[in-house]
C-alpha atoms as a PDB file:
ATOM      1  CA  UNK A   1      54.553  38.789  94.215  1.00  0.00           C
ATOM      2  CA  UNK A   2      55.517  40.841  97.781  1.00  0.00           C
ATOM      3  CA  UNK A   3      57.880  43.122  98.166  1.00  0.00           C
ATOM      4  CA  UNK A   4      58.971  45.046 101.374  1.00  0.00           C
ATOM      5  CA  UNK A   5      59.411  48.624 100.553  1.00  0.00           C
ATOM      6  CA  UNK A   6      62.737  49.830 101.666  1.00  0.00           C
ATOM      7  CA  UNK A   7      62.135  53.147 103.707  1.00  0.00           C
ATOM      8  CA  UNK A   8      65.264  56.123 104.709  1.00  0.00           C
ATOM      9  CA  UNK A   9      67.190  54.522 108.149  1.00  0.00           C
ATOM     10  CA  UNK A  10      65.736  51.594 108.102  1.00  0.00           C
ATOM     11  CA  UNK A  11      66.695  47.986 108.171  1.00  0.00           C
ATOM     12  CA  UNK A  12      64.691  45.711 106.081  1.00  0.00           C
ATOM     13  CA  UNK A  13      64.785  43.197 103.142  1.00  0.00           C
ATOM     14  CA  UNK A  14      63.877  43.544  99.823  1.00  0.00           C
ATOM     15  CA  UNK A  15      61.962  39.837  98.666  1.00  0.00           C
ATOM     16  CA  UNK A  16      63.218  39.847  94.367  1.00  0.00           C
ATOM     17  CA  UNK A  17      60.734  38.335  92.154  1.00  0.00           C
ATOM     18  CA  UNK A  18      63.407  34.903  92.059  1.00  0.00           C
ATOM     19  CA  UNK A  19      62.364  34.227  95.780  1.00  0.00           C
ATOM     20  CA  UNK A  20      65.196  35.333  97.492  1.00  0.00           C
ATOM     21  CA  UNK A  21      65.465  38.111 100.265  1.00  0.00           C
ATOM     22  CA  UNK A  22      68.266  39.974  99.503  1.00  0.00           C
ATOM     23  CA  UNK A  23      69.551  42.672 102.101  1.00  0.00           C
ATOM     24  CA  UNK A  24      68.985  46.328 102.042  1.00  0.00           C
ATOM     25  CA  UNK A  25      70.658  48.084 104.686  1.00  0.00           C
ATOM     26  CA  UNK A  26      71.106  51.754 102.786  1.00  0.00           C
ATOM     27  CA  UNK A  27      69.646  53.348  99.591  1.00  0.00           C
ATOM     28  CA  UNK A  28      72.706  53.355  98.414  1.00  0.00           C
ATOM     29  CA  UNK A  29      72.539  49.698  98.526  1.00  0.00           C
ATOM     30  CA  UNK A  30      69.628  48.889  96.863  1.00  0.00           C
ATOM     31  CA  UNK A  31      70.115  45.699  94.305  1.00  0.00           C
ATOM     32  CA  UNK A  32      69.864  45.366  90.715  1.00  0.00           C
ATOM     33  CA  UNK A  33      66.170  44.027  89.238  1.00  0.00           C
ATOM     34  CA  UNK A  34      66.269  40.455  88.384  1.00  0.00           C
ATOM     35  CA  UNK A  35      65.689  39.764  84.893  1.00  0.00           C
ATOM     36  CA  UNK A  36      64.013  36.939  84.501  1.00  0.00           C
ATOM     37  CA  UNK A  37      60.436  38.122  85.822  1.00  0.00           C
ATOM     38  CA  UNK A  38      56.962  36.783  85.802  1.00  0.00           C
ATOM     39  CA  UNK A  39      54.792  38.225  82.996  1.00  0.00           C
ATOM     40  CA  UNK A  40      56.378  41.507  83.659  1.00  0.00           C
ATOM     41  CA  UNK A  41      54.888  45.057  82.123  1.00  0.00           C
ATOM     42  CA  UNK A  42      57.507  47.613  81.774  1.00  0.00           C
ATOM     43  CA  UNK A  43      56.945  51.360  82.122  1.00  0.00           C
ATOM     44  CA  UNK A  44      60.098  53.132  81.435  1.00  0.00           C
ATOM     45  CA  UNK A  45      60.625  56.965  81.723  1.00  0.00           C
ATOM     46  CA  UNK A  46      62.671  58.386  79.331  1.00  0.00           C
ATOM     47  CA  UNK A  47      65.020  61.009  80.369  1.00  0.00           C
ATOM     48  CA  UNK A  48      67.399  59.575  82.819  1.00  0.00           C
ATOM     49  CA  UNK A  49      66.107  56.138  82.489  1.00  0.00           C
ATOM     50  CA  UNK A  50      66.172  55.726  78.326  1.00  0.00           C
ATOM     51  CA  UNK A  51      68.047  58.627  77.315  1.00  0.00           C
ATOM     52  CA  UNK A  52      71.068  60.652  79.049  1.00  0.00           C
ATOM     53  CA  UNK A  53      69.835  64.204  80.536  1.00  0.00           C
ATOM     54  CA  UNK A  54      71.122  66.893  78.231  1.00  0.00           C
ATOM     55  CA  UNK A  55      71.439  70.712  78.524  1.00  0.00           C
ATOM     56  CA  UNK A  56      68.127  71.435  76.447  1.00  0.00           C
ATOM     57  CA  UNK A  57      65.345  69.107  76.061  1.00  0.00           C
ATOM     58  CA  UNK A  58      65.912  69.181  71.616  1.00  0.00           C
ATOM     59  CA  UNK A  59      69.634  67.659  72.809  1.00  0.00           C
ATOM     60  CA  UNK A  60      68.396  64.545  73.229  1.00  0.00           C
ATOM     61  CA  UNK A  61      67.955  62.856  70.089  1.00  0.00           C
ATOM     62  CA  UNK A  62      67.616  59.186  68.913  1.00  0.00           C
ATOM     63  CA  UNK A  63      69.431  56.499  69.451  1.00  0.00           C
ATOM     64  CA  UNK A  64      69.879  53.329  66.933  1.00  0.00           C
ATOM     65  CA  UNK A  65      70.765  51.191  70.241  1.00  0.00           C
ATOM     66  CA  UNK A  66      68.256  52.355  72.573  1.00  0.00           C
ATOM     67  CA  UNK A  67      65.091  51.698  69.904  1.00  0.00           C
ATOM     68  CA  UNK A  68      66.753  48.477  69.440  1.00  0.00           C
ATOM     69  CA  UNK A  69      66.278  47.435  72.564  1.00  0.00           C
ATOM     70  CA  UNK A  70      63.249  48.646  72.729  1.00  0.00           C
ATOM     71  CA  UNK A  71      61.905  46.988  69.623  1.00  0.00           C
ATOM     72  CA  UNK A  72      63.511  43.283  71.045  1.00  0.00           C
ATOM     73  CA  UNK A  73      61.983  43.676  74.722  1.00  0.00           C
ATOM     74  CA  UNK A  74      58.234  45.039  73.294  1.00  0.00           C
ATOM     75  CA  UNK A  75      58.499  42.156  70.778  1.00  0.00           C
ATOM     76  CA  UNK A  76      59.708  39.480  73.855  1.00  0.00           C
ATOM     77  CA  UNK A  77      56.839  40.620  76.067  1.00  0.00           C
ATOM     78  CA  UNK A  78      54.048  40.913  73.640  1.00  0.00           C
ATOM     79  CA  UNK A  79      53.804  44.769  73.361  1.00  0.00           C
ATOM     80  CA  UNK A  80      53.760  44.730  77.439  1.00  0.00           C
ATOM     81  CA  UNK A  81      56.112  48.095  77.202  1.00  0.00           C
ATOM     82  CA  UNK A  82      55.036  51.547  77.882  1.00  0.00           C
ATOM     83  CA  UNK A  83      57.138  54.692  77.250  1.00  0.00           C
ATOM     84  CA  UNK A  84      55.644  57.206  80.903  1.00  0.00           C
ATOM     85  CA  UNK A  85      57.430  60.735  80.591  1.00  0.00           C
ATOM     86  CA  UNK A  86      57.047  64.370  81.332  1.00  0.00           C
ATOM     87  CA  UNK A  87      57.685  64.597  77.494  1.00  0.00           C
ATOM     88  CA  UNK A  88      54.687  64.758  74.855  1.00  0.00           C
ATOM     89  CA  UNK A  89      54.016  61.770  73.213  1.00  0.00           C
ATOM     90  CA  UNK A  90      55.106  63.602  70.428  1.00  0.00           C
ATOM     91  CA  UNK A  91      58.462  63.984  71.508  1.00  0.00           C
ATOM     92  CA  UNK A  92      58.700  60.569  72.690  1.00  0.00           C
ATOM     93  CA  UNK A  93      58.125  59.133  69.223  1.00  0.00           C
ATOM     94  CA  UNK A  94      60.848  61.571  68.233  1.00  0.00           C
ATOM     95  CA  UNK A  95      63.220  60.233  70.369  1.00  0.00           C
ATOM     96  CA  UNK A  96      62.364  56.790  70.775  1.00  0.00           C
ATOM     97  CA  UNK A  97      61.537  56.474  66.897  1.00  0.00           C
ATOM     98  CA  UNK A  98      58.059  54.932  67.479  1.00  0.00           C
ATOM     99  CA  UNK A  99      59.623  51.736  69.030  1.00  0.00           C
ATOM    100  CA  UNK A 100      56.819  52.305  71.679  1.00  0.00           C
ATOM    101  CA  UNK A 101      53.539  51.510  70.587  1.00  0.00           C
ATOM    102  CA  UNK A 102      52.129  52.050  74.185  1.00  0.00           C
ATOM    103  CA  UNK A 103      53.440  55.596  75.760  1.00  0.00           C
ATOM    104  CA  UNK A 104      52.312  58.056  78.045  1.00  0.00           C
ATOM    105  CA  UNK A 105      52.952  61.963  77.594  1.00  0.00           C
ATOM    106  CA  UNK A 106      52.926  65.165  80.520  1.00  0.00           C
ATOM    107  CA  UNK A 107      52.809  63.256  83.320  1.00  0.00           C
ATOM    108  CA  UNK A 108      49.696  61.113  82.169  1.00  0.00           C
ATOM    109  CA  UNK A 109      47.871  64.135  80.294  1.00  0.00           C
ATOM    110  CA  UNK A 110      48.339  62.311  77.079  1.00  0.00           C
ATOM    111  CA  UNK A 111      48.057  58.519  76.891  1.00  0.00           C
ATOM    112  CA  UNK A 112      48.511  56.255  73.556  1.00  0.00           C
ATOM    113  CA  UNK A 113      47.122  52.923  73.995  1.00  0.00           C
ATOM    114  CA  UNK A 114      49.023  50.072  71.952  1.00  0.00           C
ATOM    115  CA  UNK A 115      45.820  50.115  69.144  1.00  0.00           C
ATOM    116  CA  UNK A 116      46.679  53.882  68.496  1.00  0.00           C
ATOM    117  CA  UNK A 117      44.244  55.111  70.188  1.00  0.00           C
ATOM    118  CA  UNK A 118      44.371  58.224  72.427  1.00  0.00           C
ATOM    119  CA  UNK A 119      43.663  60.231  75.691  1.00  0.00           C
ATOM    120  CA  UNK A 120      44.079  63.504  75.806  1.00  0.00           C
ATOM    121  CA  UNK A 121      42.789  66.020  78.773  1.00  0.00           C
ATOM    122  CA  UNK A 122      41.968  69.611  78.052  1.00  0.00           C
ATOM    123  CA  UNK A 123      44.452  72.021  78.955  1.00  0.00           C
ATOM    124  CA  UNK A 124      43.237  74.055  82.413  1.00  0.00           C
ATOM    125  CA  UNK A 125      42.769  77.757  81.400  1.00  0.00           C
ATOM    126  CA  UNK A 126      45.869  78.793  83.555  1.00  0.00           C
ATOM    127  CA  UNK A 127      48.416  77.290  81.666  1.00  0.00           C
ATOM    128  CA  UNK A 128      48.497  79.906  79.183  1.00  0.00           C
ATOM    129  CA  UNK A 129      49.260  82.601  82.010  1.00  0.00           C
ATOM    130  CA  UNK A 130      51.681  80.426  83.317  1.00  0.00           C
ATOM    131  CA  UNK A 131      53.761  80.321  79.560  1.00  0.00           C
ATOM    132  CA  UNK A 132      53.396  83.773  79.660  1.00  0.00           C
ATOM    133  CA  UNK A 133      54.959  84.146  83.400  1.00  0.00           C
ATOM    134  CA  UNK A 134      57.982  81.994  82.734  1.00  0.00           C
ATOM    135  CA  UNK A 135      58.247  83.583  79.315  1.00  0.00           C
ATOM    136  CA  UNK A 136      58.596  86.893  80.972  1.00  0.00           C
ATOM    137  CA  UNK A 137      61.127  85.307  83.819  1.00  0.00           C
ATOM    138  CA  UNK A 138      62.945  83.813  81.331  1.00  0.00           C
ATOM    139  CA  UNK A 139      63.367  86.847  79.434  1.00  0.00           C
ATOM    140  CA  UNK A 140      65.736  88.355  81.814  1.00  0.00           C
ATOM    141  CA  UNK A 141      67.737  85.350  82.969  1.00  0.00           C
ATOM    142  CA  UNK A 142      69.920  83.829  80.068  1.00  0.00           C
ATOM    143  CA  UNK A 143      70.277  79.780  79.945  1.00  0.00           C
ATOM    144  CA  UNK A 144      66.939  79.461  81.134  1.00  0.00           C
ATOM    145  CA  UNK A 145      64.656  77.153  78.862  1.00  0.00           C
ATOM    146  CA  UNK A 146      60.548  77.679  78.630  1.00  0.00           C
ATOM    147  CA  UNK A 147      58.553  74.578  77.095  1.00  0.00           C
ATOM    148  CA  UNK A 148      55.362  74.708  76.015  1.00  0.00           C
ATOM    149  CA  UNK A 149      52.948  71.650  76.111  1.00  0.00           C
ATOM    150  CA  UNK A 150      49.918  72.808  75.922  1.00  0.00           C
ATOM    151  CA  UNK A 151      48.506  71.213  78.612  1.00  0.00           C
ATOM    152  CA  UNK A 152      51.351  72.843  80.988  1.00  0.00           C
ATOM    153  CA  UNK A 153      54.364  75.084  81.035  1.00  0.00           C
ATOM    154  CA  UNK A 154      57.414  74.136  82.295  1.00  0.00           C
ATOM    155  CA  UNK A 155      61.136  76.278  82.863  1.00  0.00           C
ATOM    156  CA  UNK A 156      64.549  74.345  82.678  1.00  0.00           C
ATOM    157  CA  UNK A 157      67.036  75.894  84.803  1.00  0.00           C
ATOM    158  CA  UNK A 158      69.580  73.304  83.893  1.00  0.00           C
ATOM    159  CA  UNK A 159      71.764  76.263  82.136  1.00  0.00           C
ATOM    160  CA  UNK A 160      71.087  78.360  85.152  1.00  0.00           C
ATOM    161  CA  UNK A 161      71.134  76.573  88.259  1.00  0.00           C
ATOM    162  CA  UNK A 162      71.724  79.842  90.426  1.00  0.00           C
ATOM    163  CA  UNK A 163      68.162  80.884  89.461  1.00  0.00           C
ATOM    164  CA  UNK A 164      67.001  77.593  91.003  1.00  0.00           C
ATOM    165  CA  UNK A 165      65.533  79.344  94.172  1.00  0.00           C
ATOM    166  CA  UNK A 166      63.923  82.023  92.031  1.00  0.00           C
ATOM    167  CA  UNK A 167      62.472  79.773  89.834  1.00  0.00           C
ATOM    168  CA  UNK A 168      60.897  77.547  92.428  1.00  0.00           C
ATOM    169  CA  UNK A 169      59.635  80.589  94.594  1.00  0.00           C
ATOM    170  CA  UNK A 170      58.207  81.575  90.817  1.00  0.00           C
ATOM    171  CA  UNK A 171      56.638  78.410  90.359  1.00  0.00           C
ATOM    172  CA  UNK A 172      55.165  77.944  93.735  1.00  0.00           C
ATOM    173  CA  UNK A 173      53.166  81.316  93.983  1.00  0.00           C
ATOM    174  CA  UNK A 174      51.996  81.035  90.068  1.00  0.00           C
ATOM    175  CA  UNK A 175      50.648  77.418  91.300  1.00  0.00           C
ATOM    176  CA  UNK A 176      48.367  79.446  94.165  1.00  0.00           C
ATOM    177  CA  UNK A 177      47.086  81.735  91.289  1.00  0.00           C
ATOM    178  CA  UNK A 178      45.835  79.622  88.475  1.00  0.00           C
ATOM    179  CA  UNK A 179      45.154  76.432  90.643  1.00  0.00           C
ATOM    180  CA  UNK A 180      47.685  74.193  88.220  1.00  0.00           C
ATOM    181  CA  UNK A 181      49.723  71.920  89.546  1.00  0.00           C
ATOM    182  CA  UNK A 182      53.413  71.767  90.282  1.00  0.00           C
ATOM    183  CA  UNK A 183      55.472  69.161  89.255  1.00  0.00           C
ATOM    184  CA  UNK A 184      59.105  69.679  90.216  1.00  0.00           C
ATOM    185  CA  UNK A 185      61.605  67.808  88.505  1.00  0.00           C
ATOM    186  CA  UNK A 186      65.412  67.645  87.711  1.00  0.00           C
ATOM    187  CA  UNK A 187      66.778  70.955  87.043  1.00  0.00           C
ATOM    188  CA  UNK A 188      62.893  71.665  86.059  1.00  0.00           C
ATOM    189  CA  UNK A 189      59.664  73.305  87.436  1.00  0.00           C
ATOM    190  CA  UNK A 190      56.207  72.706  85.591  1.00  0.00           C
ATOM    191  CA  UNK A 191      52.873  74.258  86.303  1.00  0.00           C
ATOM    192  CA  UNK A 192      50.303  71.091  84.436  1.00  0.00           C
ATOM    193  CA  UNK A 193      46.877  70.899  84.228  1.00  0.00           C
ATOM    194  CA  UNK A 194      45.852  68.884  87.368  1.00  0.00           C
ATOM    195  CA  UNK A 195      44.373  65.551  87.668  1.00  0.00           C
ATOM    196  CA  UNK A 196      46.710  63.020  86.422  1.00  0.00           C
ATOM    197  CA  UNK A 197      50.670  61.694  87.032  1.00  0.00           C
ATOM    198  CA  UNK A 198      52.461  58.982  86.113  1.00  0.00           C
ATOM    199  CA  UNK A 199      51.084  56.820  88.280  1.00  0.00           C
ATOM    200  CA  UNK A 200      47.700  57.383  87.206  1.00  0.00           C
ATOM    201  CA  UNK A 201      48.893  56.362  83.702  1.00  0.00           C
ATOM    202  CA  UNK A 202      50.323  53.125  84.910  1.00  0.00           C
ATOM    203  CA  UNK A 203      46.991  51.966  86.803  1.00  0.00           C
ATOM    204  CA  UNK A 204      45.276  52.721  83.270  1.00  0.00           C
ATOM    205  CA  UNK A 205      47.634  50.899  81.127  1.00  0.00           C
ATOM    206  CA  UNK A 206      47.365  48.665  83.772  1.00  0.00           C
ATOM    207  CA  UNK A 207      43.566  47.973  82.901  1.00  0.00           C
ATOM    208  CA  UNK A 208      44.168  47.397  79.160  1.00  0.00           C
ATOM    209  CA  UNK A 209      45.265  44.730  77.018  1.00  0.00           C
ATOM    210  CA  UNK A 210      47.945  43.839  76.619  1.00  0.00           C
ATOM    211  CA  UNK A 211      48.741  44.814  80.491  1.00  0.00           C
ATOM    212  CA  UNK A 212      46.070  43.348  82.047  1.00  0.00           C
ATOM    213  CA  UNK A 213      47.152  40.764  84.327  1.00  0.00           C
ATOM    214  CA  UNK A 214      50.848  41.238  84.058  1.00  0.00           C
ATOM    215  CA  UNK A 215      53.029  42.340  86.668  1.00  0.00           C
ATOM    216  CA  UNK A 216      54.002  45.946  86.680  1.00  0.00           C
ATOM    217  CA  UNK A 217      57.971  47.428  86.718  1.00  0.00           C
ATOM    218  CA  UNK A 218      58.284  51.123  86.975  1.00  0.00           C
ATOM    219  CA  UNK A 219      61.432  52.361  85.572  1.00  0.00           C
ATOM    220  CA  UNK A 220      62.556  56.095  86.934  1.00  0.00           C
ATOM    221  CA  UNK A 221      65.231  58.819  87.931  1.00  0.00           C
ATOM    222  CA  UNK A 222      62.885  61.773  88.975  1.00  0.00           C
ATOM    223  CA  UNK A 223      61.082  62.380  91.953  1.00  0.00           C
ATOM    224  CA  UNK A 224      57.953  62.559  89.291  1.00  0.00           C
ATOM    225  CA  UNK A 225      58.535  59.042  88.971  1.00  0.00           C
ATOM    226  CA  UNK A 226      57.756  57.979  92.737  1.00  0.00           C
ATOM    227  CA  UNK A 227      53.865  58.116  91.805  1.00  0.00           C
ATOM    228  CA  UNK A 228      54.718  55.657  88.906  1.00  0.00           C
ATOM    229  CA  UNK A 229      56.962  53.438  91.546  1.00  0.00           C
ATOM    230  CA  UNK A 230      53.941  53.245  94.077  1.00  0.00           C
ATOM    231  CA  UNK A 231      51.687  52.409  91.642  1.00  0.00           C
ATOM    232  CA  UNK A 232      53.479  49.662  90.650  1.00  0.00           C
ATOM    233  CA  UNK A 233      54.026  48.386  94.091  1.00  0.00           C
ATOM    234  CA  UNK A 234      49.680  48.940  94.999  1.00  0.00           C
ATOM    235  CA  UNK A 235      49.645  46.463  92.256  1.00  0.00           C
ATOM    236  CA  UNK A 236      52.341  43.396  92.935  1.00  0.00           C
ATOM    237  CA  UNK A 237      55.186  44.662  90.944  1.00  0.00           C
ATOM    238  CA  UNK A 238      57.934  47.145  91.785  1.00  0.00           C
ATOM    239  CA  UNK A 239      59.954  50.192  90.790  1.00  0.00           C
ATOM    240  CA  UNK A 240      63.282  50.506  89.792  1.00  0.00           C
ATOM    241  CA  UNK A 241      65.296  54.124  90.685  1.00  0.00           C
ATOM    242  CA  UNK A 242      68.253  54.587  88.365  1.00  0.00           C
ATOM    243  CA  UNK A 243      71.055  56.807  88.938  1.00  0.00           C
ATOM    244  CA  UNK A 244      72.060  58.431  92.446  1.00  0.00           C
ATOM    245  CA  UNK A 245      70.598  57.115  95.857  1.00  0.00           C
ATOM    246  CA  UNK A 246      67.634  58.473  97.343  1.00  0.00           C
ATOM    247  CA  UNK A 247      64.795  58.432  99.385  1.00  0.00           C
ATOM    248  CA  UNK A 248      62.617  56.723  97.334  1.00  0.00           C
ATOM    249  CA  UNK A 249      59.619  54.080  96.641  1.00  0.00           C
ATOM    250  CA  UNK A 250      61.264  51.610  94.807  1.00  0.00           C
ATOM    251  CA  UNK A 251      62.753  48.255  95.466  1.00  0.00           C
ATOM    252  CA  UNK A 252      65.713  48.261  93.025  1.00  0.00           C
ATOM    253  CA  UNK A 253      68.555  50.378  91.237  1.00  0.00           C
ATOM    254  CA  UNK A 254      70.054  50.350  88.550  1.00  0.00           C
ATOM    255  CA  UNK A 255      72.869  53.393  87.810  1.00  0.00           C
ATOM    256  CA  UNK A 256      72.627  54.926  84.526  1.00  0.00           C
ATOM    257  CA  UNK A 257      71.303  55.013  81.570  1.00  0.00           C
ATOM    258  CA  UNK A 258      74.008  52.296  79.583  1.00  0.00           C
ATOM    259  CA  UNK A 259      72.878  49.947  82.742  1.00  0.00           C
ATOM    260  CA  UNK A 260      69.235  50.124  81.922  1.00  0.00           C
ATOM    261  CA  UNK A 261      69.311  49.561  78.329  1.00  0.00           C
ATOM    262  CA  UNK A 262      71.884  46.473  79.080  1.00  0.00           C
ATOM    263  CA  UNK A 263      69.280  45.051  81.510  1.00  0.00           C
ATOM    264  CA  UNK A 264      65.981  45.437  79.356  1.00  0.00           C
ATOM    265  CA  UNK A 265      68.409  43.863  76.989  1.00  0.00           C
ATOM    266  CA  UNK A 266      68.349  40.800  78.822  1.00  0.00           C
ATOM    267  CA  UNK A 267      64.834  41.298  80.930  1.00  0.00           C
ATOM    268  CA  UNK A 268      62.590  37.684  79.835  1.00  0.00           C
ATOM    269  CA  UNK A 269      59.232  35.954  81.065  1.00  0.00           C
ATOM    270  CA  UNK A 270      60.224  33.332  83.497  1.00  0.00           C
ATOM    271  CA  UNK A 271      58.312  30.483  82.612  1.00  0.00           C
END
């Protein structure tokens, strides 16, 4: 499969996995995935992509629809479905109600393969003086949201946006101290343990059975899903940005969350 990645200002074509070039003259303009694909893998994020962003990250809850749909499309493609999120894979059970036998948790840190059995890598020492830091920021700014993980620390400013700068400047010079990486998200910063994303999670999965061989689809929103779109691409398939237009590394759009789950709905080998 080829694709031409469409690139900010640009005039190019985007080749769909049917054959045909379609045009893509703006971001904004980017098509819809086909759905009939050739032994396709799916790697779906979850907030944004499966679930609609909320104010705090226990908001989201499950959905009998969503696992549904998940259940029917992991069942059509042989188990070739993997849940990649910023989430634990704890939290992504939670949500997706184990319809996910395959999932990948903070930004690759944790991976589940579909025989239940796990990766996990050691939390780096400055992650607990990174809680701590955004504990103490926190403190003093109300609507602001600390999570966590174990393996990193991240702050939700979704309930404070004005501390967005603050946050970031926070974030940025904590990064320098403790040598963790930043991940900057929606509404989010997060200080992780470095050495994997979500693109390093796809190109694993993409090793195993039952993805082996298959043709990877990264579903996203966040910019920490442009590792897990050119991953996709390095290896013949393509990703798929849902919700507004960006600069980004995928081929297709889809806009919201409703539009996602009606396409995976629908999303078959082509034989």
């Amino acid at each position: 499969m080829q694709h031409d990645r469409v690139k900010s200002g640009m005039q190019t074509s985007t080749l769909n996995t049917d054959g045909a070039s379609a045009p893509a003259e703006a971001l904004s303009h980017l098509p819809p995935p086909p759905a009939r694909l050739q032994r396709p893998a799916l790697f779906l994020d979850m907030d944004g992509v499966l679930a609609p962003l909320a104010a705090t990250p226990d908001a989201v809850v499950p959905d009998a629809r969503r696992t549904a749909v998940l259940r029917r499309l992991a069942e059509r493609l042989d188990g070739r479905v993997a849940i990649l999120s910023g989430r634990t894979i704890a939290e992504i059970d939670r949500i997706a109600e184990s319809a996910s036998a395959s999932a990948s948790g903070v930004h690759g840190l944790e991976r589940r393969r579909s025989d239940g059995s796990l990766d996990h890598v050691p939390a780096a020492a400055g992650v607990r003086d990174a809680v701590e830091a955004f504990r103490q920021f926190a403190s003093k700014r109300p609507g602001m949201i600390v999570e966590d993980k174990a393996v990193s620390a991240g702050l939700h400013f979704r309930g404070a946006p004005a501390e967005a700068a603050a946050a970031e400047a926070l974030a940025q010079s904590l990064a320098g101290e403790t040598g963790l990486a930043l991940q900057s998200g929606n509404l989010v910063v997060e200080l992780k343990t470095p050495g994997t994303d979500k693109g390093t999670a796809l190109k694993a999965f993409m090793l195993e059975p039952p993805f082996a061989g298959a043709v990877p689809v990264m579903l996203g929103d966040d910019l920490t899903d442009e590792d897990g779109f050119r991953a996709a691409a390095e290896l013949g398939g393509f990703g798929v940005l849902v919700g507004p237009a960006r600069t980004t590394a995928a081929t297709f759009a889809l806009p919201d969350v409703e539009a996602v789950l009606d396409w995976l709905d629908r999303v078959e080998p082509r034989v």
